[in-house]
Protein backbone atom coordinates (compact mmCIF):
# COMPACT_ATOMS: atom_id res chain seq x y z
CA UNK A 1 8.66 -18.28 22.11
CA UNK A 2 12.54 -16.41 21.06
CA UNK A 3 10.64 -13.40 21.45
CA UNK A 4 8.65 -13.60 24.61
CA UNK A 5 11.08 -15.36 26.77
CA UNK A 6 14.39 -15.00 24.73
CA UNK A 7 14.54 -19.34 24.09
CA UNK A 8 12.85 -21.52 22.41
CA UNK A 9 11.42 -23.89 25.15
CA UNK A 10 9.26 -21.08 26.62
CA UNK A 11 9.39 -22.87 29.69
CA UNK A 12 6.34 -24.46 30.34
CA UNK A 13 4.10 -21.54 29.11
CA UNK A 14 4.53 -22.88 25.99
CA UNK A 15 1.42 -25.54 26.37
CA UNK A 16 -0.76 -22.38 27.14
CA UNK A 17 0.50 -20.10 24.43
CA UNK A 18 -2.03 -19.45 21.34
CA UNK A 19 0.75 -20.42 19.25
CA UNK A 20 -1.41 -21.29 16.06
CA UNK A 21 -3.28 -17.90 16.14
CA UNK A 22 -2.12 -15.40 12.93
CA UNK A 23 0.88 -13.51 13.97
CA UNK A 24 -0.77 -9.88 14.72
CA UNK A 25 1.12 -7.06 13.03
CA UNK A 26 1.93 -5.46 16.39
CA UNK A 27 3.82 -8.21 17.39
CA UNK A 28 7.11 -8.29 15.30
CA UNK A 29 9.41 -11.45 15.27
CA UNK A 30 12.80 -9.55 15.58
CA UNK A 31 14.61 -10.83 18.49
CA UNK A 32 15.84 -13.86 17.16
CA UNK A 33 17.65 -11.25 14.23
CA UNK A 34 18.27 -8.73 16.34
CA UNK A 35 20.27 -10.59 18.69
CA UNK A 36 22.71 -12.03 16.33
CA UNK A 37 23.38 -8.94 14.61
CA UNK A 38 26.30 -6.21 14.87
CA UNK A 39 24.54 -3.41 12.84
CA UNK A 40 20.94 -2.90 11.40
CA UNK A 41 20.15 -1.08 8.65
CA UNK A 42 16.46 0.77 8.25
CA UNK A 43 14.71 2.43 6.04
CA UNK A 44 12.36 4.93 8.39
CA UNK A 45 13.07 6.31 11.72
CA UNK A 46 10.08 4.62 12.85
CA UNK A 47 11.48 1.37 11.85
CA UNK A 48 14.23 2.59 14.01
CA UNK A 49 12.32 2.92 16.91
CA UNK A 50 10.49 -0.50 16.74
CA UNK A 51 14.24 -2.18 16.82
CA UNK A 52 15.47 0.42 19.90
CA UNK A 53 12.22 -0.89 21.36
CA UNK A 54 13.51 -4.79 20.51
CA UNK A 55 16.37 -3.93 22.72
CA UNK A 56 19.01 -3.58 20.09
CA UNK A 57 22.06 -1.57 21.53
CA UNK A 58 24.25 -1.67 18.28
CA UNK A 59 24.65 0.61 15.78
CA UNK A 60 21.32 1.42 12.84
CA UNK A 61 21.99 3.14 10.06
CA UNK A 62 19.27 5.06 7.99
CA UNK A 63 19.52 4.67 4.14
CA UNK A 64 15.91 5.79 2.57
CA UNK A 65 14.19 3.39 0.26
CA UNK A 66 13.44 4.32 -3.10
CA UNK A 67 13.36 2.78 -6.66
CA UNK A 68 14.39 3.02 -9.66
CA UNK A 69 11.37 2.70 -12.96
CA UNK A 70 11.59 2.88 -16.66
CA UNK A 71 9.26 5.59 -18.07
CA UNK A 72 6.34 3.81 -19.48
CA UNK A 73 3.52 5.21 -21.69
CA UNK A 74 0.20 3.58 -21.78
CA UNK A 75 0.68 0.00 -23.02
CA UNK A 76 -2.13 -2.60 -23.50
CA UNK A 77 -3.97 -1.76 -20.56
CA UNK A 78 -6.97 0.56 -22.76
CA UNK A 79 -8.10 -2.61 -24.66
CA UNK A 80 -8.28 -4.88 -21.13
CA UNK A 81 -10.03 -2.45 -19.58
CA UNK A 82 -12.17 -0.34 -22.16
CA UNK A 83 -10.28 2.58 -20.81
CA UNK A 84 -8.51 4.95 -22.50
CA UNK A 85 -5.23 7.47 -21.92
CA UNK A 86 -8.31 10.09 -20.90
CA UNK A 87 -9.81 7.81 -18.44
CA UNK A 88 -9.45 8.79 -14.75
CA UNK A 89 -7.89 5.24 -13.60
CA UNK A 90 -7.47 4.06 -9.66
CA UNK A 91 -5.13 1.57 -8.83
CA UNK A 92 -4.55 -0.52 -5.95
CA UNK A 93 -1.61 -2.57 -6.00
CA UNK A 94 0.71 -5.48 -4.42
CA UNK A 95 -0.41 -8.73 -2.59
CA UNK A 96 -3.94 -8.49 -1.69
CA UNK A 97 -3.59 -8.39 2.19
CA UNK A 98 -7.26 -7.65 4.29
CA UNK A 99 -5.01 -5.10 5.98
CA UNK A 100 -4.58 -3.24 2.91
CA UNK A 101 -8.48 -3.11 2.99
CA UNK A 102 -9.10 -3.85 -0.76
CA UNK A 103 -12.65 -4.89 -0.09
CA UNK A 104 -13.50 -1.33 1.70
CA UNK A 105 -12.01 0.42 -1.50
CA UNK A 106 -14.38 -1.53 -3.93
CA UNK A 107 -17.32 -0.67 -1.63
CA UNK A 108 -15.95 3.22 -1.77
CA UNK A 109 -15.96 3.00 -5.67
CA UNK A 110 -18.95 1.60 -5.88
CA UNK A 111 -20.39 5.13 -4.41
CA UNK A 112 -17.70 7.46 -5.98
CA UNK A 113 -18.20 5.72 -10.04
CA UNK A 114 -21.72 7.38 -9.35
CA UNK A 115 -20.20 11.05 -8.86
CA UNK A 116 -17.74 10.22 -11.12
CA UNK A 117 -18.96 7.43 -13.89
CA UNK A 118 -16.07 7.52 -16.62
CA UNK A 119 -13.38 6.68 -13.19
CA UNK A 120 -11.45 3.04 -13.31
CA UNK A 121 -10.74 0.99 -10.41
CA UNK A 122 -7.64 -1.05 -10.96
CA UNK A 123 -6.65 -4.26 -8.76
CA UNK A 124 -4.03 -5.88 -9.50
CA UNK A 125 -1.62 -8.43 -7.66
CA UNK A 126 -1.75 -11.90 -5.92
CA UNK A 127 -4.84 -12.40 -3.62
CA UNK A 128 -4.05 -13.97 -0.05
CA UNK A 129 -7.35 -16.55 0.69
CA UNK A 130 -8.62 -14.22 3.61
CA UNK A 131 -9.29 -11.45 1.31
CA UNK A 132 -12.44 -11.24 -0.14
CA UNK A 133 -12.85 -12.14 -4.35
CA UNK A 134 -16.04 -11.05 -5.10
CA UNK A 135 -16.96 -7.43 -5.64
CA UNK A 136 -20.02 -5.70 -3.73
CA UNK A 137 -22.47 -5.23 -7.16
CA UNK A 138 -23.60 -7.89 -9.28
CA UNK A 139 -24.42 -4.71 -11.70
CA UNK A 140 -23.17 -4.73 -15.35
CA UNK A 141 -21.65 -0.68 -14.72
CA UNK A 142 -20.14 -2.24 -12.23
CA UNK A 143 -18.56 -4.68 -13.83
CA UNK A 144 -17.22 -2.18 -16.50
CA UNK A 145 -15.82 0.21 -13.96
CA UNK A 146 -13.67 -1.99 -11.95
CA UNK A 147 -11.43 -4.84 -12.92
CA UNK A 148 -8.83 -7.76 -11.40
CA UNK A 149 -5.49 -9.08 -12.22
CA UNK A 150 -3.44 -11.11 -10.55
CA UNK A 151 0.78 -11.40 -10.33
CA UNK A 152 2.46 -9.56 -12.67
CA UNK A 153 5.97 -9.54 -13.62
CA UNK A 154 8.20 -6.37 -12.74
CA UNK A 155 7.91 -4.47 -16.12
CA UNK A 156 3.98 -5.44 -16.79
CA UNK A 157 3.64 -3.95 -13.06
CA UNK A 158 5.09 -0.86 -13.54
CA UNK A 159 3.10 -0.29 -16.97
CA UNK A 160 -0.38 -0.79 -15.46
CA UNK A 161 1.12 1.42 -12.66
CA UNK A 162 1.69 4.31 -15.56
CA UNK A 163 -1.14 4.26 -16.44
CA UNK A 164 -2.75 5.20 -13.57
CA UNK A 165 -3.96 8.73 -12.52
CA UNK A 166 -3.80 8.07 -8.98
CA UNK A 167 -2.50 5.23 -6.82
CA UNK A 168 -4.47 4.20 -3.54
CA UNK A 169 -1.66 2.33 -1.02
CA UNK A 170 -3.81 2.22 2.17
CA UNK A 171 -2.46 0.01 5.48
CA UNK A 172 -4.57 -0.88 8.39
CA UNK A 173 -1.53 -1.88 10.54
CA UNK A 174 1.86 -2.01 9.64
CA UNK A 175 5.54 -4.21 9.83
CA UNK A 176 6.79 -1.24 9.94
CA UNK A 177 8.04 -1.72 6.24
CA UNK A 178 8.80 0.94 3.57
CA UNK A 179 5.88 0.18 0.70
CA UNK A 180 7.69 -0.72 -2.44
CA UNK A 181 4.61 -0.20 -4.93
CA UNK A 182 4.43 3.59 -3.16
CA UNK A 183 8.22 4.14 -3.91
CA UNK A 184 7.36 2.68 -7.33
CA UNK A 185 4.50 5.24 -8.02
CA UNK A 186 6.28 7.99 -6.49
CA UNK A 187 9.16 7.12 -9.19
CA UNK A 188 6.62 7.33 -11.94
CA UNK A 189 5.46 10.53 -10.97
CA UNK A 190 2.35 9.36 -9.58
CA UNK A 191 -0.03 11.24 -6.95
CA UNK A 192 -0.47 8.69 -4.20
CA UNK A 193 -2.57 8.41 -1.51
CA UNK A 194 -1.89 6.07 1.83
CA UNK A 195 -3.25 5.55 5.61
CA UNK A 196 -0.70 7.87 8.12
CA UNK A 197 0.83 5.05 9.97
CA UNK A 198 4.38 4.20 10.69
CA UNK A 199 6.98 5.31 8.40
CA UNK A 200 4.68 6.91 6.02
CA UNK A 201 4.05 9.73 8.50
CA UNK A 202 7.34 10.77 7.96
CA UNK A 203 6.90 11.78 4.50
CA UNK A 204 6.48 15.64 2.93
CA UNK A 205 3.02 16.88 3.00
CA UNK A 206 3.53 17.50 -0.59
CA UNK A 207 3.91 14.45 -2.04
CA UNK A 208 1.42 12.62 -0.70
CA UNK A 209 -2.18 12.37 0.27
CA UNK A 210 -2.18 11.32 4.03
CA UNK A 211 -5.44 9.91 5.10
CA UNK A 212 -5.97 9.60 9.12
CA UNK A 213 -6.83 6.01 10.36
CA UNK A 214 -10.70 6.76 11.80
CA UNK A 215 -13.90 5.27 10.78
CA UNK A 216 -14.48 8.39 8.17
CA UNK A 217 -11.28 7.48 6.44
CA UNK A 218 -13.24 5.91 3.31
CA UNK A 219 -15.29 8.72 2.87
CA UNK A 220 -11.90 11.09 3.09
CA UNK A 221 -10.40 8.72 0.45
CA UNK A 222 -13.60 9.11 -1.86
CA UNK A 223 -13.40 13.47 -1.65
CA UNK A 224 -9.82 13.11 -2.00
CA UNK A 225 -10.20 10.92 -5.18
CA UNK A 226 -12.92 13.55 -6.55
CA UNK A 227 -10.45 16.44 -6.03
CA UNK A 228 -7.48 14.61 -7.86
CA UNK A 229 -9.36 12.90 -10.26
CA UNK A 230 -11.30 16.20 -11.26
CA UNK A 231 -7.84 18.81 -11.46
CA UNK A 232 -5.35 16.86 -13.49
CA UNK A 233 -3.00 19.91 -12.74
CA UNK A 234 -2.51 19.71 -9.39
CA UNK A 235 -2.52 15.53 -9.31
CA UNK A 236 0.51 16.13 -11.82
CA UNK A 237 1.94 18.40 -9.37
CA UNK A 238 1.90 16.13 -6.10
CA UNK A 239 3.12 13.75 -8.89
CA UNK A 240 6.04 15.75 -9.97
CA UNK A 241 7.06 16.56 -6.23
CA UNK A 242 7.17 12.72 -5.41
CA UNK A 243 9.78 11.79 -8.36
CA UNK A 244 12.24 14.43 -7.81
CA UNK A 245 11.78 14.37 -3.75
C-alpha cells in the first residue's frame, strides 16, 4: 500500500488490491526506507538506478561488495560424494529459490553427465517449499552424479565451495542484490558462471561467464560447462582474474 499510494490505508483500493499474491521481484518494497533515509548506500550502479527510480533525491554512495574467504583445500567432501580432487565438480549454491532455476540445472546435467560422465553436480543450501525436491531420473548414474545438502554453516560452505571446479549462480529475476555466494567463489578463485541481469552485467568479461536470459540459455550453460570443465587452464584463469579483480 506505502508503495503504491505513499500510506498505508490505500484509500479504498485497498479491498481490490491482490494483496496476498507473492511479492513479484519487479516490484521492490523501498519507499517506506527510502523515504526516511538521508543517504543510501549500494553496491551496483544498477541498484542505483532502481532507488533514483524510487524517487530518492539524497545522496547514494557506491562501495562494491566483495568478501573475504579462508583458502580451503578439499575437505570431506570426496568421501560424501565418491568424488575425488580430479573430479570435474558443479556447484549450485545458496537458498534454493525457483528463480535461481535449480530444477532446470538438474534437467541440464542430466544431458551434459552423458557427454561428460565422471562431472559432479553439487546442491547445496536451504530449499524454499516452491522449489522442486526430487530430481528428473530415478536412474542409479544418476543418483551417483548429483547430490543434495542442505544449510551449512559459513566455513563448511566455503569448503564445499573449494572444491568446486566451476560454480553455476544463475537468476531468473533479480532484487537487484549483489550475490554473496558469487563474491564468495570469485574470492576462492573460482570460474563462475551467472544469468546477465542487473548488477551482474556490470562485471569484466573476464571474470565471468555471462549467459543471456533466452529460452537457449540451458543449452549455453551446458557448452559452457563442457568448455570449462574440459580445459582446466583456462577455468583457472577466469578463476585467477576474479580473486585479484
Amino acid at each position: 500500500m506505502y508503495e503504491i499510494f505513499g500510506n498505508d490505508a490505500g484509500g479504498s483500493a485497498g479491498r481490490h488490491l491482490p494483496i496476498e499474491m507473492p511479492q513479484p521481484h519487479e516490484f521492490l518494497m523501498l519507499r517506506r526506507l527510502l523515504d526516511r533515509s538521508r543517504a543510501c548506500i549500494v553496491h551496483s550502479h544498477y541498484a542505483e538506478r532502481l532507488v533514483r527510480l524510487k524517487g530518492f533525491r539524497g545522496p547514494i554512495g557506491w562501495c562494491p561488495t566483495g568478501s573475504v574467504c579462508t583458502p580451503w583445500t578439499l575437505r570431506g567432501i570426496a568421501a560424501d560424494s565418491a568424488s575425488t580432487p580430479a573430479t570435474p565438480l558443479i556447484g549450485v549454491f545458496g537458498y534454493q529459490r525457483p528463480d535461481k532455476q535449480v530444477w532446470e540445472c538438474l534437467a541440464m546435467f542430466k544431458e551434459l553427465v552423458d557427454s561428460l560422465p565422471a562431472a559432479r553436480l553439487l546442491i547445496l543450501g536451504s530449499r524454499t517449499p516452491r522449489c522442486r525436491s526430487k530430481t528428473p531420473s530415478a536412474t542409479s548414474d544418476w543418483r551417483t552424479a548429483s547430490f543434495v545438502r542442505g544449510h551449512q554453516t559459513l566455513d563448511d560452505f566455503d569448503g564445499f565451495l573449494a572444491a568446486c571446479s566451476v560454480v553455476v549462480n544463475l537468476r531468473r529475476t533479480t532484487f537487484g542484490e549483489s550475490s554473496g555466494t558469487m563474491m564468495r567463489a570469485f574470492g576462492l578463485g573460482k570460474p563462475v558462471v551467472v544469468s546477465a541481469i542487473g548488477g551482474v552485467c556490470e562485471l569484466p568479461d573476464e571474470i565471468c561467464v555471462k549467459l543471456p536470459r533466452d529460452r537457449h540459455e540451458m543449452q549455453v550453460l551446458a557448452e559452457c560447462l563442457q568448455w570449462l570443465l574440459s580445459d582446466p587452464q583456462r577455468a583457472a584463469e577466469m578463476g585467477a582474474q576474479a580473486r585479484s579483480g
